[in-house]
Protein backbone atom coordinates (compact mmCIF):
# COMPACT_ATOMS: atom_id res chain seq x y z
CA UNK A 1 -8.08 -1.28 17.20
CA UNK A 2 -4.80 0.72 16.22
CA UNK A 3 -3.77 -0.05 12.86
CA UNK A 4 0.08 -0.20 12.06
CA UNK A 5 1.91 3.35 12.16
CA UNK A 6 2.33 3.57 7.60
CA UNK A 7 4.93 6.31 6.73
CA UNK A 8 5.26 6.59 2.61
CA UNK A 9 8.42 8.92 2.73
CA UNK A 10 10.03 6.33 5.50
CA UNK A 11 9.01 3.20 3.05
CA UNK A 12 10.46 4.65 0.24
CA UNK A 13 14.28 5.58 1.77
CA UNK A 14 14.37 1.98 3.34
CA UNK A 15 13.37 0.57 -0.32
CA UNK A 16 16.32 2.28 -2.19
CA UNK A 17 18.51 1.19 0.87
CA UNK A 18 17.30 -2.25 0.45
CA UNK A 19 18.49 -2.02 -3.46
CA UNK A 20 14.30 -2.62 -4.34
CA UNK A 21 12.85 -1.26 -7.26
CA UNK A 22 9.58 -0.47 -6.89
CA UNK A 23 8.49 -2.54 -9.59
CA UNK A 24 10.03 -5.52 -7.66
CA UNK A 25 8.00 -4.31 -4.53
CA UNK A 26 4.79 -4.57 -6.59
CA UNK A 27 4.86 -7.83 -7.75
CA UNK A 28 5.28 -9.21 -4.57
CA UNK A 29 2.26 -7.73 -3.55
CA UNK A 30 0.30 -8.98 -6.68
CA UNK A 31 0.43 -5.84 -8.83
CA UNK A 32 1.74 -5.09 -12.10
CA UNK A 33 1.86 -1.86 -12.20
CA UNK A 34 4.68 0.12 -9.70
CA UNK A 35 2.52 3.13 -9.74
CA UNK A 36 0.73 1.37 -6.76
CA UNK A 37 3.92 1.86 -4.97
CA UNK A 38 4.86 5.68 -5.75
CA UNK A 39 0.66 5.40 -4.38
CA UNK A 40 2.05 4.35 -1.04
CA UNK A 41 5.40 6.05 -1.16
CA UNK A 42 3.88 9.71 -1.58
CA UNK A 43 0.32 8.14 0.81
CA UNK A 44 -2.07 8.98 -1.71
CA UNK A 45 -2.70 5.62 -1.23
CA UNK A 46 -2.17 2.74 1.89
CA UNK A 47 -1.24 -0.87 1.35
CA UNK A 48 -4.01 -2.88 2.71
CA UNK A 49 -2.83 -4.70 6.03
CA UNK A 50 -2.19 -8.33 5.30
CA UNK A 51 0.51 -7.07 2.20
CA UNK A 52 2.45 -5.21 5.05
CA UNK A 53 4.23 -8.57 6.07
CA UNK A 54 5.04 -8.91 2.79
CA UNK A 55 6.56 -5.70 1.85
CA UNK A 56 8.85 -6.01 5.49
CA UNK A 57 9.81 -9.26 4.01
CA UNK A 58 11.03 -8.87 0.10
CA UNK A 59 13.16 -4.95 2.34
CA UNK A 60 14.44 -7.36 4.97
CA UNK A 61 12.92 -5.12 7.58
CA UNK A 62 11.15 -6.45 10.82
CA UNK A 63 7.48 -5.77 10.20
CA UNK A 64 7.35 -4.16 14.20
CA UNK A 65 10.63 -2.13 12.64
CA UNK A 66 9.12 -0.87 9.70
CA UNK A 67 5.50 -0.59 10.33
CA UNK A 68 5.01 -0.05 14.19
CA UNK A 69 2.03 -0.81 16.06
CA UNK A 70 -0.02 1.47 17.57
CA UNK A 71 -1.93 -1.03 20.22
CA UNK A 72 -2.67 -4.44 20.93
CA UNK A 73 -4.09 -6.88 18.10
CA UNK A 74 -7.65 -7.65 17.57
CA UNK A 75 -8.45 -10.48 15.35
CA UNK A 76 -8.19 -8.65 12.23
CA UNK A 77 -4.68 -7.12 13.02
CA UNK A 78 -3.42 -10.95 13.48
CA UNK A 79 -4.88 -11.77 10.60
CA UNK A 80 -3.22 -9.26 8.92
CA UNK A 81 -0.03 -9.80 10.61
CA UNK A 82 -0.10 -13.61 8.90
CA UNK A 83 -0.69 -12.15 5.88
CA UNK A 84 -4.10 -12.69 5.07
CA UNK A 85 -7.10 -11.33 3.46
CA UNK A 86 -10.53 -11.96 4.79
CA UNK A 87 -12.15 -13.92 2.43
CA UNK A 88 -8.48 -15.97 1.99
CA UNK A 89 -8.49 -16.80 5.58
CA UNK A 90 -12.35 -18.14 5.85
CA UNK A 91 -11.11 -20.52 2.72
CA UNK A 92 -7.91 -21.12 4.06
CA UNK A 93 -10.09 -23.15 7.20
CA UNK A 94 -13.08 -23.93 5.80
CA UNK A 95 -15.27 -21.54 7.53
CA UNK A 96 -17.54 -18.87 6.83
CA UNK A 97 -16.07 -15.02 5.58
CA UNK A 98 -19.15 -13.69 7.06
CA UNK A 99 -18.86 -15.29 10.50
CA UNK A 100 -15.50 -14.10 10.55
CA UNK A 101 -16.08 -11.24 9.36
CA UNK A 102 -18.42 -10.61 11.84
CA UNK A 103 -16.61 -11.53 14.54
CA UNK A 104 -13.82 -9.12 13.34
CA UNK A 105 -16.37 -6.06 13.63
CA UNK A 106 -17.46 -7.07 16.83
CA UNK A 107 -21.12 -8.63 16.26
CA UNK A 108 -20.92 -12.18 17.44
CA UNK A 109 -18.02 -14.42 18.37
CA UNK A 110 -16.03 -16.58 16.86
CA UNK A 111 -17.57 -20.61 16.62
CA UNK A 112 -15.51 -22.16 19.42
CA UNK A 113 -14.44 -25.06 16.49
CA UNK A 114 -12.84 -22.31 13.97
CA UNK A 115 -10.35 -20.54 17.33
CA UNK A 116 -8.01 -23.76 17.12
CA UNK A 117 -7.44 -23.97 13.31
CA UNK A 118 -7.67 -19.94 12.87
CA UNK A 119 -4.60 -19.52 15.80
CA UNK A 120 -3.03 -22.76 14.02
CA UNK A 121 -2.95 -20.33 10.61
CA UNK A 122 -2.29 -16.91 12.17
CA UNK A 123 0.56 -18.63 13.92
CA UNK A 124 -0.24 -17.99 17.37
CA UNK A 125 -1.36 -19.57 20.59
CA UNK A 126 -4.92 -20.41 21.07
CA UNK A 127 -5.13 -18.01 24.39
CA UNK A 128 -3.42 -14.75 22.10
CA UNK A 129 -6.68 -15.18 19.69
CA UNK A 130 -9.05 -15.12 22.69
CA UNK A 131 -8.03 -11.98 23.52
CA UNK A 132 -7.67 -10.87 20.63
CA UNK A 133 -11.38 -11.16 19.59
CA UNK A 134 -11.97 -10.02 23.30
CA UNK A 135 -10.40 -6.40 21.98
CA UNK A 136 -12.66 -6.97 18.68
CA UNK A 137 -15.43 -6.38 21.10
CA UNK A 138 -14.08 -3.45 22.78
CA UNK A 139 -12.98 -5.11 25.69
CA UNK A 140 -9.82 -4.20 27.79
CA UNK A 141 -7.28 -6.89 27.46
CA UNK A 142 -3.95 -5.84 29.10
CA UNK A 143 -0.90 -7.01 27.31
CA UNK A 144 1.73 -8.79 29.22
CA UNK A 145 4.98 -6.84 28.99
CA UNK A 146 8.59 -8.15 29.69
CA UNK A 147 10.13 -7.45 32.80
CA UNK A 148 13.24 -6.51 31.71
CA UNK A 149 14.43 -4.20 28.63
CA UNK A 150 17.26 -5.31 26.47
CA UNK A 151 20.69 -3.85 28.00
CA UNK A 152 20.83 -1.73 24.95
CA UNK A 153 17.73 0.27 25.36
CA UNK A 154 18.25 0.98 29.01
CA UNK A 155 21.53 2.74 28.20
CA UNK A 156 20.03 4.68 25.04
CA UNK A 157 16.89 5.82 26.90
CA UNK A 158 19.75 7.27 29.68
CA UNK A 159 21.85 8.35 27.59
CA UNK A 160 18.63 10.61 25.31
CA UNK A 161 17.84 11.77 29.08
CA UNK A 162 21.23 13.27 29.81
CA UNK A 163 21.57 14.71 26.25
CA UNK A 164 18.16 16.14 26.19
CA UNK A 165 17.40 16.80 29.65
CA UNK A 166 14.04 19.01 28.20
CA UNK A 167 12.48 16.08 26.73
CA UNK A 168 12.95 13.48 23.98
CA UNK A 169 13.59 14.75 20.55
CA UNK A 170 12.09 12.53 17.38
CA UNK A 171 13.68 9.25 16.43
CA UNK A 172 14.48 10.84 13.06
CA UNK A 173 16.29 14.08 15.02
CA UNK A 174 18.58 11.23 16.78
CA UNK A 175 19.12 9.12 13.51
CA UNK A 176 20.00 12.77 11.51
CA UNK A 177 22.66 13.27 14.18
CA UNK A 178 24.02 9.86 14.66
CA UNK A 179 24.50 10.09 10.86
CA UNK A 180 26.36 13.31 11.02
CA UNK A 181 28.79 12.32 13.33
CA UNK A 182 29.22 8.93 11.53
CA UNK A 183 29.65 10.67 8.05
CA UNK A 184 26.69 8.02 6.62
CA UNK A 185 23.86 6.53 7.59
CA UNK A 186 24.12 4.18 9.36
CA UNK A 187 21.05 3.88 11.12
CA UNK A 188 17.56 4.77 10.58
CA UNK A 189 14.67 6.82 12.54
CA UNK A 190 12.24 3.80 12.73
CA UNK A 191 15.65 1.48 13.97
CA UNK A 192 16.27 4.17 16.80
CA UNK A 193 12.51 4.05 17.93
CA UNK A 194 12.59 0.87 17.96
CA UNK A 195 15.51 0.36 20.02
CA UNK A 196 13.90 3.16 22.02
CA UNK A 197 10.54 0.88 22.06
CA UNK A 198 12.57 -2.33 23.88
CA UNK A 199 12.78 -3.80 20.62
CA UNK A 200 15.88 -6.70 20.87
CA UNK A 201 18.58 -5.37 18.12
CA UNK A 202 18.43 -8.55 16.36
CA UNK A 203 14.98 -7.96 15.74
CA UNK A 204 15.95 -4.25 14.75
CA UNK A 205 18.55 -5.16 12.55
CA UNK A 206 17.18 -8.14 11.37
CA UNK A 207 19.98 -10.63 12.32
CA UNK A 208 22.68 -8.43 10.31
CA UNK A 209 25.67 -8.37 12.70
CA UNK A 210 27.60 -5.51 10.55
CA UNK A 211 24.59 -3.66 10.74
CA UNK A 212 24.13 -4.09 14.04
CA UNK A 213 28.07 -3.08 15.13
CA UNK A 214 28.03 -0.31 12.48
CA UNK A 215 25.22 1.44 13.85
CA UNK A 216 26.32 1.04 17.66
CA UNK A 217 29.75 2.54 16.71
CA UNK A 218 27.51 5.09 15.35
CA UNK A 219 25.45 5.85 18.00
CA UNK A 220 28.57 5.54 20.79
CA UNK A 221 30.39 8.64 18.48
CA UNK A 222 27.14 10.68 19.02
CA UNK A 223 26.76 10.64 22.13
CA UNK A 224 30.35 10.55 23.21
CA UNK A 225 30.59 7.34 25.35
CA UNK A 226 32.31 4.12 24.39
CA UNK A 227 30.91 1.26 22.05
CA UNK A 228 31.26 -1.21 24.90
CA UNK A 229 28.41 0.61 27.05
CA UNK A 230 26.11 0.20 24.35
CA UNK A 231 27.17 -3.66 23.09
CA UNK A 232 25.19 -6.34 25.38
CA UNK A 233 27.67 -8.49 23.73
CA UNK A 234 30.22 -6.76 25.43
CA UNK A 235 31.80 -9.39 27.14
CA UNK A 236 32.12 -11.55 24.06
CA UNK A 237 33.70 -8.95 22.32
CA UNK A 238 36.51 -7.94 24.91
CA UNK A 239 36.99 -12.15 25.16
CA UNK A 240 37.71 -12.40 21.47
CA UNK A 241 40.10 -9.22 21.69
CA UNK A 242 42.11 -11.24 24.50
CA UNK A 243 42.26 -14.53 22.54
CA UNK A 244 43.43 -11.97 19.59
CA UNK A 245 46.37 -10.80 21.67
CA UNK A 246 47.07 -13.77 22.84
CA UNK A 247 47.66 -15.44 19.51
CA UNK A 248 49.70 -12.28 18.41
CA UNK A 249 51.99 -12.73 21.34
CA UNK A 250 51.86 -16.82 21.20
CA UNK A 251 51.03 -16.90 24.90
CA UNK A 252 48.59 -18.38 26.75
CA UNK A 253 45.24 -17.05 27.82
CA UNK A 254 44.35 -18.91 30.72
CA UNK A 255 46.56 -20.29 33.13
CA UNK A 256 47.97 -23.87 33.05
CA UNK A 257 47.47 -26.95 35.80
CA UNK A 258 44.18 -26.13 36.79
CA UNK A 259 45.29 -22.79 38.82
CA UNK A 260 42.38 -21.09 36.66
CA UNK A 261 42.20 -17.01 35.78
CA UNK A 262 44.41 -15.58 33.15
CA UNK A 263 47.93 -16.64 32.62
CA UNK A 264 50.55 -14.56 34.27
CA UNK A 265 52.43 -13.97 30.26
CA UNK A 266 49.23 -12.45 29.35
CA UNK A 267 48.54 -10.34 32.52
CA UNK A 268 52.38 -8.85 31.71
CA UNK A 269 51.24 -8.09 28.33
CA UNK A 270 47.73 -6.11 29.40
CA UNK A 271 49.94 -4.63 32.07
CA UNK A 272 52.48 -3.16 29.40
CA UNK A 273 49.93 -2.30 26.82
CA UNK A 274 48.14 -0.38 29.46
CA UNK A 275 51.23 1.66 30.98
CA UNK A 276 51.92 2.17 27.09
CA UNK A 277 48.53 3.36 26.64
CA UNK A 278 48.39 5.53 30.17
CA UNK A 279 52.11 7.08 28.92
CA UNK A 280 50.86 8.17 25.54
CA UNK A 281 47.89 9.90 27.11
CA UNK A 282 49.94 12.18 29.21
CA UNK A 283 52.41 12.96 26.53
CA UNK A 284 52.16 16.81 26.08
């Protein structure tokens, strides 16, 4: 099957974003020597699959983020994916490298007694590793997709179709240009495919909330529209901006004696901030 997408030049910016030192990077994968990384970094050489967990982990990237995969796992992409070798995950269980390895290339199943305590270790459900060893064998295993995309990537994928009407330019052209408009980077060509991808922007931004509301502003400046379009939090956010304004103005935000909606002091303040805000638009 597929392997993960590996781009050197990509793994080396998000390392010196990440504050990593390559010699930090290689002892987490077992090495002592950071040449193996300036190996991987410059793809004279490729990590082997099961340390790619571990070198999202120790950047605080989301392995899907930084290494994105091609196709649906087989058995030895989910072993990869938990992070082990061959020969560590036969011992792991108690079972035989060459049965699994076998199984892996496609030349005879796994024993029905190892699928329980392999999708126990690979962290997955017993029905995921069935298939998987289905697609070991060449067989066509369709992958269940979600039936909705995240609000955010249904407004960037519009918004990339109105900008470039001819046809979607690289996640890196898109991450150069959000950049330029922001003055920094704030976001990343593997972030913006992923968003692109249906990705959630937790998992994109790996839980970091300034991250995450730096790089919207970002992308709302490029392509002209406002943050609020692109924030599925939006309704949080303009909630905590009333509660704001009503603490600066020591009124209430929702009306009292159970009449419910918003207090009549606070719909006279909206109401003046707004004709203050309509006024100083159409002052020459």
């Amino acid at each position: 099957m597929p392997p993960r997408r590996f781009n050197g030049p990509q793994l080396m910016r998000v390392r010196r974003a990440a504050d990593v030192h390559r010699r930090e990077l290689a002892a987490a994968v077992g090495s002592k020597s950071q040449q193996i990384v300036a190996g991987w970094e410059t793809e004279k050489t490729f990590p082997p699959g099961e340390k790619l967990p571990v070198i999202a982990r120790v950047l605080r990237v989301d392995i899907d983020v930084l290494f994105p995969r091609e196709g649906p796992c087989d058995l030895a992409d989910l072993r990869c994916d938990a992070g082990y070798a061959q020969y560590a995950a036969a011992e792991e269980i108690g079972i035989s490298k060459y049965g699994l390895s076998r199984a892996e290339r496609g030349e005879r199943r796994l024993d029905d007694a190892w699928i329980g305590p392999l999708a126990t270790l690979y962290g997955v459900h017993a029905d995921e590793l069935l298939a998987a060893q289905r697609r070991s064998f060449g067989e066509a295993v369709p992958v269940s997709l979600p039936t909705t995309l995240p609000p955010l990537t249904q407004e960037l994928r519009a918004l990339v179709s109105e900008r470039f009407p001819e046809g979607e330019p690289a996640p890196d052209v898109i991450a150069a240009g959000v950049n330029g408009v922001a003055g920094v980077d704030v976001i990343r060509g593997d972030q913006v495919e992923a968003l692109l991808r249906g990705m959630s922007a937790d998992r994109v931004f790996a839980g970091a909330h300034v991250a995450r509301a730096v790089a919207v502003t970002g992308l709302a400046g490029y392509f002209g529209v406002s943050e609020l379009r692109l924030d599925d939090r939006a309704e949080s956010r303009v909630l905590n901006d009333l509660r704001y304004i009503a603490s600066r103005y020591d009124i209430d935000l929702a009306a009292r004696g159970g009449e419910g909606g918003v207090s009549p002091e606070m719909v006279a303040v909206l109401s003046d901030l707004i004709s203050r805000e309509l006024a100083d638009q159409s002052a020459p």
